[in-house]
C-alpha atoms as a PDB file:
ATOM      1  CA  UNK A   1     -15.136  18.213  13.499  1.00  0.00           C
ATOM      2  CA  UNK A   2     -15.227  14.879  15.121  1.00  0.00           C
ATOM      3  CA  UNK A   3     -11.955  13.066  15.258  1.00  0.00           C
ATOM      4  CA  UNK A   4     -11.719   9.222  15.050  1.00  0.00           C
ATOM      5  CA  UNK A   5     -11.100   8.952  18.315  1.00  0.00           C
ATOM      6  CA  UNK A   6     -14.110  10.267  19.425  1.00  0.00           C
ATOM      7  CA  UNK A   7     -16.720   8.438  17.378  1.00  0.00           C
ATOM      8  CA  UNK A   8     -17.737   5.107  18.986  1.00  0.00           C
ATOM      9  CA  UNK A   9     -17.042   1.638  17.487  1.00  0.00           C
ATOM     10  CA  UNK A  10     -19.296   0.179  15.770  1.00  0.00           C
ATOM     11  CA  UNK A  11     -19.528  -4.061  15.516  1.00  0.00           C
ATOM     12  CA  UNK A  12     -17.743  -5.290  12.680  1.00  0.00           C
ATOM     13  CA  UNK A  13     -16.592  -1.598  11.454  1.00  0.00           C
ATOM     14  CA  UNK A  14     -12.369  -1.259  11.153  1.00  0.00           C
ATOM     15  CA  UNK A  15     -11.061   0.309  14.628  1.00  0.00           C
ATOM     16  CA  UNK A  16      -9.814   3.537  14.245  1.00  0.00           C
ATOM     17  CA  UNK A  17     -12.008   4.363  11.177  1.00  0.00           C
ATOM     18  CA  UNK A  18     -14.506   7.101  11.890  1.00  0.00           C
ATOM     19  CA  UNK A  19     -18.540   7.073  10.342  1.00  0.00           C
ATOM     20  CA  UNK A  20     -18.994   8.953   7.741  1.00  0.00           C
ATOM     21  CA  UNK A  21     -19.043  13.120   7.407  1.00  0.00           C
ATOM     22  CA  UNK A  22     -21.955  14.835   5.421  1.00  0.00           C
ATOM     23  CA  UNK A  23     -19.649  14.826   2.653  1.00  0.00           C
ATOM     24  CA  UNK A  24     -19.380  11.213   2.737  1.00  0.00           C
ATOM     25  CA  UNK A  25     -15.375  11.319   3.792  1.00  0.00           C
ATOM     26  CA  UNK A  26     -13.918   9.228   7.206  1.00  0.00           C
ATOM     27  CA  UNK A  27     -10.967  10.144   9.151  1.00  0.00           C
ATOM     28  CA  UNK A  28      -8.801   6.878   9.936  1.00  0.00           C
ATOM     29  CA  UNK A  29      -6.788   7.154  13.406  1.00  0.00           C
ATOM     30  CA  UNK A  30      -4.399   4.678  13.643  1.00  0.00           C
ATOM     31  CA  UNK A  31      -5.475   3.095  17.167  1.00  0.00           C
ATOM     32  CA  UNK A  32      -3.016   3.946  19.791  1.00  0.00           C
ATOM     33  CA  UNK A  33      -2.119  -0.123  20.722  1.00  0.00           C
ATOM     34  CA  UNK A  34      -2.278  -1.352  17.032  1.00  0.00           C
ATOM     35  CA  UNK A  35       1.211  -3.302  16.919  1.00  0.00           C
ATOM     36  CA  UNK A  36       3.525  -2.489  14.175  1.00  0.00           C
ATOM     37  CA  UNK A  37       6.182  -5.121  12.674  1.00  0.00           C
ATOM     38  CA  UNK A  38       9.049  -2.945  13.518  1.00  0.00           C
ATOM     39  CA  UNK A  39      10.757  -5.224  15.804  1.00  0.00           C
ATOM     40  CA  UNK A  40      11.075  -5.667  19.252  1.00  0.00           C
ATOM     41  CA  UNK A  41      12.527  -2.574  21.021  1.00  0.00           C
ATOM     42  CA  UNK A  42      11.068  -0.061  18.909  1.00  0.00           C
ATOM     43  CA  UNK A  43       8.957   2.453  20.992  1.00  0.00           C
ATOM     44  CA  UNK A  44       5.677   2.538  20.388  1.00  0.00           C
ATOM     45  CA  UNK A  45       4.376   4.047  17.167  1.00  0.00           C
ATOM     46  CA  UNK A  46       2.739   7.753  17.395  1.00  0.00           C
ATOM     47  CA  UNK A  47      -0.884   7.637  15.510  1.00  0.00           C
ATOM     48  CA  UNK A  48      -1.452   8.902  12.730  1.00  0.00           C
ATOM     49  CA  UNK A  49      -4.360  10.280  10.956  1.00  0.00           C
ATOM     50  CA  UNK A  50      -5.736  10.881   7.087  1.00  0.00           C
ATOM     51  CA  UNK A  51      -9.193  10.859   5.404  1.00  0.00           C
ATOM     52  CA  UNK A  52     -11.078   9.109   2.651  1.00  0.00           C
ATOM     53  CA  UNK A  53     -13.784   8.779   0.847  1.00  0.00           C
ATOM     54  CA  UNK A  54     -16.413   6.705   2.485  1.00  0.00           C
ATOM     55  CA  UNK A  55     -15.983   3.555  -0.314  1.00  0.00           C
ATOM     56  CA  UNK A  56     -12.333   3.107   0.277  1.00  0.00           C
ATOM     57  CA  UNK A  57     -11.216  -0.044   2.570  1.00  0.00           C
ATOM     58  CA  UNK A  58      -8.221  -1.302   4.702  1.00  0.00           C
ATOM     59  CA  UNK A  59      -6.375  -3.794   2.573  1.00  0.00           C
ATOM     60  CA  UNK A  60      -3.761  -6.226   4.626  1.00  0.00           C
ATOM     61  CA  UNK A  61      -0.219  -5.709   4.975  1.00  0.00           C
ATOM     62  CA  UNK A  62       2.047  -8.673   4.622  1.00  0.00           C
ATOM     63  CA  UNK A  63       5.404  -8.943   6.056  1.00  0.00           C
ATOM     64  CA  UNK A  64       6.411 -10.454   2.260  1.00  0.00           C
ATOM     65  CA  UNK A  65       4.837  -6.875   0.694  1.00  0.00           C
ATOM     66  CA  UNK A  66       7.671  -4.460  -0.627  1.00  0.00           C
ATOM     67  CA  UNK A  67       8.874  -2.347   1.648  1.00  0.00           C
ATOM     68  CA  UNK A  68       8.524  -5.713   4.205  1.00  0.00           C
ATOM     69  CA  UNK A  69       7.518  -4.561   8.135  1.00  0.00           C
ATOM     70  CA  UNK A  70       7.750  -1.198   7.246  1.00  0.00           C
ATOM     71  CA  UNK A  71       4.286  -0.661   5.735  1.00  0.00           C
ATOM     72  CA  UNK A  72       2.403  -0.176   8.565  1.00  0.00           C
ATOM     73  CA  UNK A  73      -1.039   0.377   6.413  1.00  0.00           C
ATOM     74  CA  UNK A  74      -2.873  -0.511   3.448  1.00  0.00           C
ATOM     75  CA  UNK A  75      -6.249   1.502   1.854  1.00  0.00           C
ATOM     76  CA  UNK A  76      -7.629   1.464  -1.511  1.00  0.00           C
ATOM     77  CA  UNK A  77     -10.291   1.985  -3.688  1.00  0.00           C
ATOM     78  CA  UNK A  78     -10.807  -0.448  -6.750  1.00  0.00           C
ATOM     79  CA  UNK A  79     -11.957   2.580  -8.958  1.00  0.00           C
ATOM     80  CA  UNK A  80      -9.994   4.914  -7.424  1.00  0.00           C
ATOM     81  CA  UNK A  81      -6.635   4.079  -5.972  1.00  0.00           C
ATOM     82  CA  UNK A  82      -4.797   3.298  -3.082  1.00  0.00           C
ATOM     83  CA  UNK A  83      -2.739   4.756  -0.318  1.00  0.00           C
ATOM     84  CA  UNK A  84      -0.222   2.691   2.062  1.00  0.00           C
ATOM     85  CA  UNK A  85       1.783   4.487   5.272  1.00  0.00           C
ATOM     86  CA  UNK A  86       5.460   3.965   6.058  1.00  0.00           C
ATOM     87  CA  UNK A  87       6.559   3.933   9.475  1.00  0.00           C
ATOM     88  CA  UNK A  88      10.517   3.436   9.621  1.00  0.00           C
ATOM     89  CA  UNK A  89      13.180   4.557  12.239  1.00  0.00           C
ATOM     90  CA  UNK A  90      15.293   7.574  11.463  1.00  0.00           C
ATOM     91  CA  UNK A  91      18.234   5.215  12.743  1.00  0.00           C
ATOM     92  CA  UNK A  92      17.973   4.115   9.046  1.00  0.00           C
ATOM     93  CA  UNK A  93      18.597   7.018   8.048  1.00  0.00           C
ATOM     94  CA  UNK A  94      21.374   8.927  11.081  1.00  0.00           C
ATOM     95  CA  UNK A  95      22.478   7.516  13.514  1.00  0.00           C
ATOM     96  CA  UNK A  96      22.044  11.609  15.053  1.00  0.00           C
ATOM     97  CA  UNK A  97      17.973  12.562  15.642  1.00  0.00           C
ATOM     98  CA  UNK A  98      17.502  10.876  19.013  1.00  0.00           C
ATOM     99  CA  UNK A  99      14.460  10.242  19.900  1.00  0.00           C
ATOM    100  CA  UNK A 100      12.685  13.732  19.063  1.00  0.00           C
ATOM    101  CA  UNK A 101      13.425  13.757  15.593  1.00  0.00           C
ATOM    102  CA  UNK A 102      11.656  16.464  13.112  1.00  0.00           C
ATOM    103  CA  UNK A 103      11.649  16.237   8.994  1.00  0.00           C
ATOM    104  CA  UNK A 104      14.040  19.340   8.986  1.00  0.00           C
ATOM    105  CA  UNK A 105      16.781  17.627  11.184  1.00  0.00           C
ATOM    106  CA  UNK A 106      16.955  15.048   8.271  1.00  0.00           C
ATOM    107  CA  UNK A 107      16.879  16.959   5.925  1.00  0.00           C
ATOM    108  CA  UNK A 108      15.124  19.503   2.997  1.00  0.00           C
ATOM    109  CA  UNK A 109      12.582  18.678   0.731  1.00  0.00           C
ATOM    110  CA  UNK A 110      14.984  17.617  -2.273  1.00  0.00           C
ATOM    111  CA  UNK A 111      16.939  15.228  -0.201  1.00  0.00           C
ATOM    112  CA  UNK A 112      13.992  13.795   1.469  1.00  0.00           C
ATOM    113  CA  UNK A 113      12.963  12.477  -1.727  1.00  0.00           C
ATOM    114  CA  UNK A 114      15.245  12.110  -3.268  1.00  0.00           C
ATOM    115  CA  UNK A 115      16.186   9.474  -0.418  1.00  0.00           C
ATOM    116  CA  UNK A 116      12.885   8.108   0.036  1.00  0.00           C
ATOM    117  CA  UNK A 117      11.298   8.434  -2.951  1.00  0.00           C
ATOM    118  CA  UNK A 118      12.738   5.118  -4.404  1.00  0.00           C
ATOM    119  CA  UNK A 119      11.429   2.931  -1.749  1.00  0.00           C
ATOM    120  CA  UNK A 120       8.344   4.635  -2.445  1.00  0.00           C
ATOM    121  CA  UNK A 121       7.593   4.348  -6.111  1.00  0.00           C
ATOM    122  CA  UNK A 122      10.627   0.995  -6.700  1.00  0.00           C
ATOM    123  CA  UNK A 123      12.912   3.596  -8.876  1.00  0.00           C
ATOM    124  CA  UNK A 124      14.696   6.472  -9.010  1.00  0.00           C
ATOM    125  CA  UNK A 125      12.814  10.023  -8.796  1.00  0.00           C
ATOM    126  CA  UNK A 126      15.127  12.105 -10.712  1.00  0.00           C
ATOM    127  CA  UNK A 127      13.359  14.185 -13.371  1.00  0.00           C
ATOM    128  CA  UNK A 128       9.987  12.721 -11.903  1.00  0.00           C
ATOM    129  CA  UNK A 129       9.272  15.196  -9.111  1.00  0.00           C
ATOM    130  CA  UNK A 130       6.103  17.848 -10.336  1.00  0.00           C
ATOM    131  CA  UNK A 131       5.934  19.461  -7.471  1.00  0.00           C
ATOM    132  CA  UNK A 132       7.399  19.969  -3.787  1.00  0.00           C
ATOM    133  CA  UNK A 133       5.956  21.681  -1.270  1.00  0.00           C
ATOM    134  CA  UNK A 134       6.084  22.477   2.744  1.00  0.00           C
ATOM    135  CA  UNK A 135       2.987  22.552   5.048  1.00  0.00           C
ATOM    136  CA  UNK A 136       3.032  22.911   8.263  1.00  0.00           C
ATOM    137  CA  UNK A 137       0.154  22.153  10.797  1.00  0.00           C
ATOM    138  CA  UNK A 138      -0.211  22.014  14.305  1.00  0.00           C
ATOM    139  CA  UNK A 139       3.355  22.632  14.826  1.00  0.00           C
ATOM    140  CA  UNK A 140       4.548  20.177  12.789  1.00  0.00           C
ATOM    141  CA  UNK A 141       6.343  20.239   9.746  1.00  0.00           C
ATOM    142  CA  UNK A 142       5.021  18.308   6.659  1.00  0.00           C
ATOM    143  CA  UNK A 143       7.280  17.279   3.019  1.00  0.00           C
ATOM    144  CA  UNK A 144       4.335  17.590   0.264  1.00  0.00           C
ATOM    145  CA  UNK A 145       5.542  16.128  -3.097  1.00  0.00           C
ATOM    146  CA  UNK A 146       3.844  15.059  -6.714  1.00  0.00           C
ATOM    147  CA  UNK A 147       5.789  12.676  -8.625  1.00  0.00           C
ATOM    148  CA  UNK A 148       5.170  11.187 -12.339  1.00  0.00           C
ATOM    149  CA  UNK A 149       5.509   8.417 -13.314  1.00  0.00           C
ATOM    150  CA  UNK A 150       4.176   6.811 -11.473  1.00  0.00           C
ATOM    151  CA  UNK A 151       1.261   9.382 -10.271  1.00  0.00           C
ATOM    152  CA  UNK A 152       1.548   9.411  -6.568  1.00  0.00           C
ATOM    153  CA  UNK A 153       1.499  12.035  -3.902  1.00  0.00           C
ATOM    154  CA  UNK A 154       3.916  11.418  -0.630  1.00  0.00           C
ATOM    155  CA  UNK A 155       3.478  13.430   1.947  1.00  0.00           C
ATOM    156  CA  UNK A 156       6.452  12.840   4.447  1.00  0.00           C
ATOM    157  CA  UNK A 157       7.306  13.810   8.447  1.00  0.00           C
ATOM    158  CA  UNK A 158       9.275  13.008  11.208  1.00  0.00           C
ATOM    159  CA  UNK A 159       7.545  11.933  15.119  1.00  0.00           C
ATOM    160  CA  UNK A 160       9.803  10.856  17.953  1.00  0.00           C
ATOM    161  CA  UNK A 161      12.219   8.492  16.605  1.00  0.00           C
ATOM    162  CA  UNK A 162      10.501   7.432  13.372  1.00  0.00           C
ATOM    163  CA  UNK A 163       9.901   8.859   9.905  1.00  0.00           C
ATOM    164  CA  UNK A 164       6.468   8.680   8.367  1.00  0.00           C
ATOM    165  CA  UNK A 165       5.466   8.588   4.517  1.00  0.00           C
ATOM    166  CA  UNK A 166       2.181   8.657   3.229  1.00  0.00           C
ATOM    167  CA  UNK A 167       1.973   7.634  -0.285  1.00  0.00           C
ATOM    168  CA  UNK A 168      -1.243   7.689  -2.327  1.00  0.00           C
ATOM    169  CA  UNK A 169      -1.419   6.408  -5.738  1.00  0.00           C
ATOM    170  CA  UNK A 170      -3.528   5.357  -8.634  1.00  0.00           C
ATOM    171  CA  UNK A 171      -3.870   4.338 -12.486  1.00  0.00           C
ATOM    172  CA  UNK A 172      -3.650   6.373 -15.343  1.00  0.00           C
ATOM    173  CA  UNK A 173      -7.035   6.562 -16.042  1.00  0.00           C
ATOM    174  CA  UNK A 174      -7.953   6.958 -11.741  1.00  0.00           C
ATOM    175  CA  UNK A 175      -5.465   9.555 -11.445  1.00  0.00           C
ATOM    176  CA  UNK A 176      -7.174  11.547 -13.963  1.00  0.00           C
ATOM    177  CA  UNK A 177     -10.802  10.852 -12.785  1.00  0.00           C
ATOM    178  CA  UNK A 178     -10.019  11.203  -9.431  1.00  0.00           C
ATOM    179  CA  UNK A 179      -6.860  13.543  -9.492  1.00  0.00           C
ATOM    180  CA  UNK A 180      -8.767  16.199  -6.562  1.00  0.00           C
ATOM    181  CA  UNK A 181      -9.875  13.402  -3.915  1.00  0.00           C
ATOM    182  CA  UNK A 182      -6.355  11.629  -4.173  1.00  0.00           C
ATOM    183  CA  UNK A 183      -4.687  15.197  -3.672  1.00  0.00           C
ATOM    184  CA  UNK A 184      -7.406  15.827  -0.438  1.00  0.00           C
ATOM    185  CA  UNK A 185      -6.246  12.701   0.918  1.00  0.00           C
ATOM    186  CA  UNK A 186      -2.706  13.527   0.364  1.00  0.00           C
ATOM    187  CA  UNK A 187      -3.006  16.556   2.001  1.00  0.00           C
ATOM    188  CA  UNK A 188      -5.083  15.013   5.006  1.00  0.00           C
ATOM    189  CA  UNK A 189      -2.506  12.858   6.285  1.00  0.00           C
ATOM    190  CA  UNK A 190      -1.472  14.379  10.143  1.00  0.00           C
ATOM    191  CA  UNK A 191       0.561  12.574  12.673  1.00  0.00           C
ATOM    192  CA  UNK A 192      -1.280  13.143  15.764  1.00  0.00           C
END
């Protein structure tokens, strides 16, 4: 498999956004000096990486969006939803994980969301969590969770001194046409 960073640019396509696979899906690598709004003094962010279907497009972030600087990305899909990425420093969080920080060291899956989830969906999760789940790939641990209402997957990890959610999200009716794909792109989402 091709990663993003290994398929050349094309003029006028979204850097870090690979062509097209046979199954008509792209792999998004966040480009290694993309600036974040996380302040000055932050280190640099680690890239990240998720796919999506081939008619799904970066949306802009603005600073006045919810969640402010700390949305470092925007996708979606008019027909089919939308995903956005969180990149905030654990120091929010403890003052404790340095600067090598994992998901475990904060915490287990239940407190996770149950801290994060808010800022994710604007309310409280209690009695909304479906499902929770733990993946781990390429050493790296990964928080998989299905919360209703609102639908949304968040996938959630830790990489040097920041955590990261992934949060993808639709309609009523999308979630139900589309329910697989979101899931696949839920699951996608690596820190690389």
């Amino acid at each position: 498999m091709k990663k993003a960073r290994d398929v050349p640019l094309l003029a006028g396509r979204i850097p870090g956004l690979s062509e097209p696979d046979e199954n008509g899906w792209r792999t998004y690598r966040r480009p290694d000096d993309k600036s974040g709004g996380h302040g000055v003094g932050w280190s640099p962010i680690i890239p990240y990486a998720f796919r999506v279907p081939e008619e799904w497009e970066e949306v802009p972030v603005s600073i006045a969006d919810l969640g402010g600087t700390e949305i470092d990305l925007r996708f979606a899909n008019s027909k089919q939803g939308r995903l956005f990425v969180v990149v905030a420093p654990v120091l929010r969080f403890a003052d404790n994980l340095g600067d090598d920080a994992t998901i475990e060291k904060i915490g287990p899956p239940e407190k996770v969301i149950n801290a994060f989830g808010p800022e994710m969906i604007g309310d409280n999760v209690e009695g909304k969590v479906l499902s929770s789940d733990v993946a781990e790939h390429d050493g790296r641990t990964y928080y998989q969770f299905e919360l209703e209402p609102p639908h949304i997957f968040i996938t959630a990890t830790a990489a040097g001194n920041r955590l990261y959610l992934f949060g993808v999200t639709g309609s009523g009716l999308q979630w139900k046409r589309h329910y697989n794909d979101l899931k696949k792109i839920a699951e996608s989402f690596r820190v690389v």
